[in-house]
Protein backbone atom coordinates (compact mmCIF):
# COMPACT_ATOMS: atom_id res chain seq x y z
CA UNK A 1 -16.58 -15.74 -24.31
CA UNK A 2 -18.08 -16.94 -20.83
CA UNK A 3 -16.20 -16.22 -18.07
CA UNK A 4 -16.26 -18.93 -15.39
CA UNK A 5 -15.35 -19.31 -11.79
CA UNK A 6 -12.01 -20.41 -12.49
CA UNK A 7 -11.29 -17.04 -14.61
CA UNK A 8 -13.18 -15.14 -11.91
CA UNK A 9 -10.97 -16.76 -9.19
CA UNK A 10 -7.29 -16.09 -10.88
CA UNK A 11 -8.39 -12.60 -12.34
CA UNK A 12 -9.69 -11.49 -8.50
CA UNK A 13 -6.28 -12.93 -6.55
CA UNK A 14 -4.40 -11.68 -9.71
CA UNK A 15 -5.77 -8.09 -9.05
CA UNK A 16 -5.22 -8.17 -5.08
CA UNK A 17 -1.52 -9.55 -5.58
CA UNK A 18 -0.95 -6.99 -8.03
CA UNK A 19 -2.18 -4.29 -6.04
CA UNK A 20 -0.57 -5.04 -2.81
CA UNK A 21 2.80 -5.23 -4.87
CA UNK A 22 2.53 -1.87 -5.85
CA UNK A 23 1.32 -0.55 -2.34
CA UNK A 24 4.58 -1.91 -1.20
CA UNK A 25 7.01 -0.36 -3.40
CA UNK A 26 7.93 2.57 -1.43
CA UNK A 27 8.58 0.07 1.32
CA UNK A 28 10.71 -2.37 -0.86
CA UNK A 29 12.58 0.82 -2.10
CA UNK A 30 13.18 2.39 1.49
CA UNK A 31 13.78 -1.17 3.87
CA UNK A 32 15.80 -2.87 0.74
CA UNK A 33 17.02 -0.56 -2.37
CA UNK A 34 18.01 2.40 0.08
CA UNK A 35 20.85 0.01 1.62
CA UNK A 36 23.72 -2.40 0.51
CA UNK A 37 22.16 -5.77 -0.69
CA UNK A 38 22.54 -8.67 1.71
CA UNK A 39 21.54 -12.30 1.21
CA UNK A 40 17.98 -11.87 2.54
CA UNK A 41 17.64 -9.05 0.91
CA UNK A 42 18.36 -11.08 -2.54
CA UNK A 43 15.78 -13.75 -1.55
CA UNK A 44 13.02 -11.57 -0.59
CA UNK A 45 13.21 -9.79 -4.14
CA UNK A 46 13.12 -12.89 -5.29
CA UNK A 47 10.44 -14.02 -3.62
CA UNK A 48 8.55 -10.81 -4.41
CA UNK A 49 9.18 -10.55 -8.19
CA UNK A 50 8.77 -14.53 -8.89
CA UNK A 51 5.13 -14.22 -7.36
CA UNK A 52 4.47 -10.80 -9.68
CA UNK A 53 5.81 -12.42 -12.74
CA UNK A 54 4.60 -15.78 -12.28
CA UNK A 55 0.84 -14.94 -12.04
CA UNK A 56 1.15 -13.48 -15.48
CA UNK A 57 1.32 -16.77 -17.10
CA UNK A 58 -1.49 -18.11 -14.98
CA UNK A 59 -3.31 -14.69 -16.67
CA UNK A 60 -2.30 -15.98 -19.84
CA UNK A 61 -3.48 -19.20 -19.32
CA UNK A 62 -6.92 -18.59 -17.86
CA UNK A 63 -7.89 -15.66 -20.64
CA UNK A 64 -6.61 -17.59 -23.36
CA UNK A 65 -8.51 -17.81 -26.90
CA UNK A 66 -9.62 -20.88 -28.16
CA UNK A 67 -8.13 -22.13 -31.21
CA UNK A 68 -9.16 -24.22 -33.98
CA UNK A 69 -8.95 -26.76 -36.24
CA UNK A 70 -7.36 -29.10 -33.62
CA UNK A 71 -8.56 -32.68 -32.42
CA UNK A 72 -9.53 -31.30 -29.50
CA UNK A 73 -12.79 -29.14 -29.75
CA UNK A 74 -13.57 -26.31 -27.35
CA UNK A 75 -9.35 -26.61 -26.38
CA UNK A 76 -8.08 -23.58 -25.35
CA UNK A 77 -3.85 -22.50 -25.90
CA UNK A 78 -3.04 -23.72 -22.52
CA UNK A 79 -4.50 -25.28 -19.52
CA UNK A 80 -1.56 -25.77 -17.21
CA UNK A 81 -2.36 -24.43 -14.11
CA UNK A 82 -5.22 -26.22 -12.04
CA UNK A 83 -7.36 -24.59 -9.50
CA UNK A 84 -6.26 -26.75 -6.49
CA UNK A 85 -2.59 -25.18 -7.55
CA UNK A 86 -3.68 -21.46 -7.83
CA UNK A 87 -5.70 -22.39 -4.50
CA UNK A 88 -2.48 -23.59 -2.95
CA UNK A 89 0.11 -20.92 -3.74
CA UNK A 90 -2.81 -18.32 -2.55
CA UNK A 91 -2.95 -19.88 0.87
CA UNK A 92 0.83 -19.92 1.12
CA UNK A 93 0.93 -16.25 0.40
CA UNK A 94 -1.80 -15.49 2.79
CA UNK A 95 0.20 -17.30 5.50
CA UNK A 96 3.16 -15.53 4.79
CA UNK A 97 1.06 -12.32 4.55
CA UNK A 98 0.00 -13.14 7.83
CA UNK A 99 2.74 -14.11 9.85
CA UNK A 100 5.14 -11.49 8.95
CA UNK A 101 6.24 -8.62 11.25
């Protein structure tokens, strides 16, 4: 299987938004989990755990194996997700990365 830019691009943003999710655990667990639950605290786990398990269908997607015996040759399972889009929720995450306290 060749691996193009594409793959190269979601599986290195994959592996930085996986790791700074797990560098932040002890933070989620002592600024949100240690206290009573409050709206913003809802919405930032949200926000948090959408991003984690939303990238694993655009894993999915990108490392999926061709099939065959369909009209379409060289087709792979699922090609969704465009690389302006994964380009687009990166730089939204940077920003937010960015611009928070």
């Amino acid at each position: 299987m060749e691996f193009t830019v594409t793959q190269s691009y979601i599986l290195a943003s994959s592996v930085v938004l996986f790791y700074d999710f797990i560098l932040t655990i002890p933070q989620e667990v002592k600024c949100i989990w240690s206290r009573k639950l409050k709206l913003v605290d809802v919405l930032v786990l949200a926000l948090r755990y959408t991003a984690v398990f939303g990238y694993i269908p655009a894993l999915v997607m990108a490392f999926a194996v061709p099939f065959h015996g369909s009209e379409h040759e060289g087709g792979y399972v699922a090609t969704v997700v465009s690389k302006d889009d994964l380009l687009q929720v990166t730089k939204f995450k940077f920003i937010l990365l960015f611009n928070s306290d």
